[in-house]
Protein backbone atom coordinates (compact mmCIF):
# COMPACT_ATOMS: atom_id res chain seq x y z
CA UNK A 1 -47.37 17.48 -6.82
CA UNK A 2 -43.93 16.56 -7.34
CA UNK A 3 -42.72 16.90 -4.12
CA UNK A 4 -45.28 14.78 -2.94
CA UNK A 5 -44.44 11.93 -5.51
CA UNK A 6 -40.91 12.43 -4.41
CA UNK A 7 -41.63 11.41 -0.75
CA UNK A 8 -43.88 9.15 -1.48
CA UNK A 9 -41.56 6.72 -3.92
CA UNK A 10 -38.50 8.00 -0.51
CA UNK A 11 -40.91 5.89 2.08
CA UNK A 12 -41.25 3.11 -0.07
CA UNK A 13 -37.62 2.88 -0.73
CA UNK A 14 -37.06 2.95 2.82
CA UNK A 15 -39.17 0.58 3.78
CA UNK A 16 -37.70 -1.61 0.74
CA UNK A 17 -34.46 -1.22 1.91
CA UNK A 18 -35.08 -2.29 5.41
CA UNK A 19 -37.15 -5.42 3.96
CA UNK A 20 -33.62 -6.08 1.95
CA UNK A 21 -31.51 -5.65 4.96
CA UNK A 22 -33.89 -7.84 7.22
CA UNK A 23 -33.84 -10.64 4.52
CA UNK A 24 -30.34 -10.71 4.81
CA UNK A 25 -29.70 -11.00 8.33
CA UNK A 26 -32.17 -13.40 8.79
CA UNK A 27 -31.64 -16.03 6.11
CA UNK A 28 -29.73 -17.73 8.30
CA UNK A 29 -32.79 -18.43 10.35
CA UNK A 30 -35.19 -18.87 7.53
CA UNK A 31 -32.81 -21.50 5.89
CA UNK A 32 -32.42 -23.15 9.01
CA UNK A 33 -35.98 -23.25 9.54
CA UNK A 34 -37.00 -24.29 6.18
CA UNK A 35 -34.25 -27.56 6.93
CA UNK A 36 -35.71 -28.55 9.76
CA UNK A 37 -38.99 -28.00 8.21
CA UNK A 38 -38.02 -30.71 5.72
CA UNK A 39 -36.53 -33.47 7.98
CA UNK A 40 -40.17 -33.20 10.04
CA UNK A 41 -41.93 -34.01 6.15
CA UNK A 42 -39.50 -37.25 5.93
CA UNK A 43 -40.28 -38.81 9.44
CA UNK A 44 -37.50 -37.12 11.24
CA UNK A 45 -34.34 -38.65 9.14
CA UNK A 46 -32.51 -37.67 6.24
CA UNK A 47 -29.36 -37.83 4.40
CA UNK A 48 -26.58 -34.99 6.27
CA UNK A 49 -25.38 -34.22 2.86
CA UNK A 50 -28.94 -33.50 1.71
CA UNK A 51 -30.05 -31.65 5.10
CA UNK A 52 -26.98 -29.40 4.52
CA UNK A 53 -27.80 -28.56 0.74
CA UNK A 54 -31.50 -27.56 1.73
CA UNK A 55 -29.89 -25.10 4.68
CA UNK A 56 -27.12 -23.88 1.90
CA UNK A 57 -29.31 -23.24 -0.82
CA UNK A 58 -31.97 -21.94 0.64
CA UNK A 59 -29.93 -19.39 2.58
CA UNK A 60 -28.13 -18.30 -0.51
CA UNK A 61 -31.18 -17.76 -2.02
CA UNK A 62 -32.50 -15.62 0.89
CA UNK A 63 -29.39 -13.59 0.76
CA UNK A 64 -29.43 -12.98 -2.89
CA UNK A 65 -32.97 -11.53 -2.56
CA UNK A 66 -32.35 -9.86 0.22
CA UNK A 67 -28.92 -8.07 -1.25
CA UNK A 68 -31.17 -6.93 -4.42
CA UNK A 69 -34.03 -5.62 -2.64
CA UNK A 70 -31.56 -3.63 -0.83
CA UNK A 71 -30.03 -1.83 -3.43
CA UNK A 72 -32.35 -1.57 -5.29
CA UNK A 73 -34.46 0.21 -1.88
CA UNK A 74 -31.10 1.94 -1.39
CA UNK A 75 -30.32 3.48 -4.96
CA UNK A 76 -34.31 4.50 -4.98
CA UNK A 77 -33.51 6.35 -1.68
CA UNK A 78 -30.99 8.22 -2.94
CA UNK A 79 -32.62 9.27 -6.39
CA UNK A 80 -35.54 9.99 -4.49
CA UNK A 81 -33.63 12.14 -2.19
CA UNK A 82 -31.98 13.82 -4.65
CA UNK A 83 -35.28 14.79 -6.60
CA UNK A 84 -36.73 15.94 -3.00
CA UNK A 85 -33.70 17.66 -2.18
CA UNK A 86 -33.79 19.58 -6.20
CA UNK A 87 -37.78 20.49 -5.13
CA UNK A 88 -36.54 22.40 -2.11
């Protein structure tokens, strides 16, 4: 039963830690996205300074997310692992 636990928490720490890494690469795009996104809502126009923030923040904020889903999917890897690997 414990092995089984033990693989089952090791896929979902994968697949956490390829969410993470995924976020991170593509908050670039996202943040981008979610600029241009806004200067469609205000008529096509906006401040530079503003436009910038929006892409800034919002890709920070991406990032962040993305870096703490990914260790937190990579440190569950390895425990899990490590439990799998003390089953055997």
């Amino acid at each position: 039963m414990k092995r089984k636990v033990a693989i089952t928490w090791l896929c979902v720490m994968v697949i956490a830690l390829a969410v993470g890494i995924t976020l991170i690469f593509s908050s670039v795009t996202i943040g981008q996205s979610i600029g241009d996104n806004e200067v469609l809502k205000n008529g096509g126009a906006m401040d530079t300074i503003k436009y910038e923030r929006i892409i800034d923040s919002n890709t920070s904020n991406f990032r962040t997310v993305g870096l703490v889903i990914s260790l937190i999917g990579g440190i569950g890897m390895l425990l899990s692992g490590y439990a799998l690997h003390k089953e055997l």
